[in-house]
N, C-alpha and C. Protein backbone atom coordinates (compact mmCIF):
# COMPACT_ATOMS: atom_id res chain seq x y z
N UNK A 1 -12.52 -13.67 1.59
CA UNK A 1 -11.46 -12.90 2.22
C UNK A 1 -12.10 -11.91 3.19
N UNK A 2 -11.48 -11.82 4.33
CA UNK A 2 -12.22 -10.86 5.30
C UNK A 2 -11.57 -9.41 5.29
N UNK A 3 -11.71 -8.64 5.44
CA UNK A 3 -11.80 -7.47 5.89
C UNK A 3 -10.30 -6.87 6.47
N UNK A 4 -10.11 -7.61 7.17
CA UNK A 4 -8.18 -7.57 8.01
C UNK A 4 -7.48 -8.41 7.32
N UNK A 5 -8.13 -9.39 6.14
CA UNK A 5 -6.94 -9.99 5.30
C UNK A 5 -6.73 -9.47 4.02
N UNK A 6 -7.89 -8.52 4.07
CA UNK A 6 -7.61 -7.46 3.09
C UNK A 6 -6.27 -5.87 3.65
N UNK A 7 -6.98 -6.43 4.61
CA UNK A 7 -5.70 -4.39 5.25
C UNK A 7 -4.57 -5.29 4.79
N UNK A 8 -4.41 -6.28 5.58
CA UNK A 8 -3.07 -6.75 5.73
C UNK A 8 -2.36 -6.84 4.16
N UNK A 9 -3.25 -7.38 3.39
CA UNK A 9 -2.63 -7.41 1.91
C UNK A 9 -1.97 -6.30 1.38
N UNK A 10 -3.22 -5.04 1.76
CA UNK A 10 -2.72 -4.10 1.09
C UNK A 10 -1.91 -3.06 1.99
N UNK A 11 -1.73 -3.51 2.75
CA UNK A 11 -0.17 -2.48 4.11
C UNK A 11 0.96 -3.51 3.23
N UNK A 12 1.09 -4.67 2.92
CA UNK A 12 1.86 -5.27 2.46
C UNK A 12 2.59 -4.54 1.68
N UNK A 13 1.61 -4.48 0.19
CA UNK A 13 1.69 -4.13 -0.87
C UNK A 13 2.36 -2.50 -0.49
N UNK A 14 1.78 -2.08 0.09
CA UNK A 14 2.21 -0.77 -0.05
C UNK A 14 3.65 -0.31 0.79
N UNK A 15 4.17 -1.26 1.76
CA UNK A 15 5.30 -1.28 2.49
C UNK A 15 6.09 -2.00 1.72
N UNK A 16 5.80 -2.70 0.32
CA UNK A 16 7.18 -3.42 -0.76
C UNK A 16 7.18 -2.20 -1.74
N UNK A 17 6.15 -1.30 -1.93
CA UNK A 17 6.41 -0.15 -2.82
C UNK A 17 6.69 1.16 -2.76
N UNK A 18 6.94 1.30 -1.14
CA UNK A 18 7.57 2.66 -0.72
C UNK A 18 8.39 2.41 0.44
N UNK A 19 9.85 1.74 -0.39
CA UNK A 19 10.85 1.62 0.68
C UNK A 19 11.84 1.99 0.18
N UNK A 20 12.88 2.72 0.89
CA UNK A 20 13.89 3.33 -0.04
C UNK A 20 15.10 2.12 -0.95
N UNK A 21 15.43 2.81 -1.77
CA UNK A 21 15.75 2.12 -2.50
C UNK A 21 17.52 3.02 -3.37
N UNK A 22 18.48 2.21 -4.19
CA UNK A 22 19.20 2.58 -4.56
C UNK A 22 19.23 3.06 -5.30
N UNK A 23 18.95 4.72 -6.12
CA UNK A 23 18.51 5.28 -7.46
C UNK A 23 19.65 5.55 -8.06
N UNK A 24 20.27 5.09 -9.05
CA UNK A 24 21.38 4.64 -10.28
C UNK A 24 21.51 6.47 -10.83
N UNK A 25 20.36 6.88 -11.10
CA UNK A 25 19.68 7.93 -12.05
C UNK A 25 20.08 9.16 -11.00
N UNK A 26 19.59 8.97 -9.92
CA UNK A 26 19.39 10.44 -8.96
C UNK A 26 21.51 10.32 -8.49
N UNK A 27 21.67 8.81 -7.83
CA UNK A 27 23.33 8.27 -7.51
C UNK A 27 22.90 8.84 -5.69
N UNK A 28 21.55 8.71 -5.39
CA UNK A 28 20.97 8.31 -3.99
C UNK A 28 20.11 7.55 -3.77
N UNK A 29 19.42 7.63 -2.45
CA UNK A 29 18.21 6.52 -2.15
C UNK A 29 17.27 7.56 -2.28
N UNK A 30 15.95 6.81 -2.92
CA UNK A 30 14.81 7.43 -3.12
C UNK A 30 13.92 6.18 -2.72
N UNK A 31 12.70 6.55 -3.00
CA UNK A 31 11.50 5.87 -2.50
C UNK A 31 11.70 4.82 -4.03
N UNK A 32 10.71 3.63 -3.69
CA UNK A 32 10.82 2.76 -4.71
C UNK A 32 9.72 3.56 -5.85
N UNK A 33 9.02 4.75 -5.07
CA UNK A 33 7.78 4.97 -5.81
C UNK A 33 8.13 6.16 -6.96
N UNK A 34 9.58 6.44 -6.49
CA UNK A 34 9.85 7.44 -7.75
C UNK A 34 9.90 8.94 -6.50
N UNK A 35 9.29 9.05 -5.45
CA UNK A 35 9.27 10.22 -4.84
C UNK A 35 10.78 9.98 -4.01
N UNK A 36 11.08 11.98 -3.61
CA UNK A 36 12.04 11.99 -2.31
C UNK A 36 12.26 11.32 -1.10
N UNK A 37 12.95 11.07 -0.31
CA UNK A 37 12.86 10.70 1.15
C UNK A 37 12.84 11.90 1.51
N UNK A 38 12.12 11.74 2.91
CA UNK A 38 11.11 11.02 2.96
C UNK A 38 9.74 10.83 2.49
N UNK A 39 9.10 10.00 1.73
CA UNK A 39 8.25 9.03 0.91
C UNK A 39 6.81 9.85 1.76
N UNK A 40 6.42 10.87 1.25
CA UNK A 40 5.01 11.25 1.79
C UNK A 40 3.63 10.81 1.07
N UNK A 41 3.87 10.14 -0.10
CA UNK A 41 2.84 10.05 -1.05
C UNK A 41 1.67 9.29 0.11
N UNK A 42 0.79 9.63 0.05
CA UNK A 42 -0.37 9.07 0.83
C UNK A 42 -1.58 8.23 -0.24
N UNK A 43 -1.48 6.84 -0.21
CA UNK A 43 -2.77 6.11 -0.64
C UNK A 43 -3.66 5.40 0.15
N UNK A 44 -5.00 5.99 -0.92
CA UNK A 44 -6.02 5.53 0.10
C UNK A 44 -6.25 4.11 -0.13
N UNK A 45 -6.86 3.15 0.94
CA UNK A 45 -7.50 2.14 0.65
C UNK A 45 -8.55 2.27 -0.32
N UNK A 46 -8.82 0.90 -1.12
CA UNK A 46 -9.79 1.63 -2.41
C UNK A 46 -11.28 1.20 -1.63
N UNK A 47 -11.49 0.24 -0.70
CA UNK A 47 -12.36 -0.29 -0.11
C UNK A 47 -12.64 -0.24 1.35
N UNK A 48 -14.04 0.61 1.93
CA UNK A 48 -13.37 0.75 3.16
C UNK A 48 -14.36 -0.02 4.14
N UNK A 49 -14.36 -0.17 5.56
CA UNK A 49 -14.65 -0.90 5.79
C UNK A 49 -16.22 -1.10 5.56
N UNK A 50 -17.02 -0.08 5.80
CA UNK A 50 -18.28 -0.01 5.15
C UNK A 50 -19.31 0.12 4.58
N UNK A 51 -18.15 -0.47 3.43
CA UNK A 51 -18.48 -0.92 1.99
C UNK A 51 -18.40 -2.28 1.80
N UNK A 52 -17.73 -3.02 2.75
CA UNK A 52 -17.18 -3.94 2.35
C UNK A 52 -18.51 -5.18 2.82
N UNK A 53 -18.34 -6.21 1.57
CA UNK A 53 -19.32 -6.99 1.61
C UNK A 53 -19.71 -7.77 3.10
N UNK A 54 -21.04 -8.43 3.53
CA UNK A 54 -21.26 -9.02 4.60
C UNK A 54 -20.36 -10.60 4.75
N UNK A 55 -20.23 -11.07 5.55
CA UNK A 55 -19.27 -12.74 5.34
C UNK A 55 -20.76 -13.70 5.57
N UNK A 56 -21.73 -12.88 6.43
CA UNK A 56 -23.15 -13.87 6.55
C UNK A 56 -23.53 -13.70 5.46
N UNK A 57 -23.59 -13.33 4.02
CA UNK A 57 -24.52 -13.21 2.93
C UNK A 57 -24.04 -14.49 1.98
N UNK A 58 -24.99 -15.55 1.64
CA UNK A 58 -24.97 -16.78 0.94
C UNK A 58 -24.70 -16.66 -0.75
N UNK A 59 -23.68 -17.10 -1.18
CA UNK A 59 -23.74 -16.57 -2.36
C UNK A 59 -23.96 -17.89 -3.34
C-alpha cells in the first residue's frame, strides 16, 4: 500500500465518522463522533509520511 492510498483510506474513514448526523438523545444533529456542530475534534494521522516504509525495500 502506498503512502496516498493510505491518506486516502484514512480521510475516508474519518469523513464516514464526523458527519452530522440525527441525535434521538440531544432531538438535533450532532457529529457522528458524539461532539457539537460544528465537529472540531482534530485527528492526527498515526503514520506520517516519514516514517513510512520505502516501496524499493525487498521483503
Amino acid at each position: 500500500m502506498s503512502y496516498e492510498e493510505y491518506l486516502v483510506a484514512v480521510a475516508l474513514t474519518l469523513a464516514r465518522r464526523h458527519r452530522p448526523a440525527w441525535s434521538w438523545s440531544r432531538w438535533r444533529y450532532a457529529c457522528r463522533c458524539g461532539s457539537d456542530l460544528p465537529c472540531r475534534t482534530r485527528h492526527r494521522i498515526p503514520i506520517s509520511h516519514a516514517h513510512w516504509p520505502s516501496q524499493d525495500v525487498p521483503r
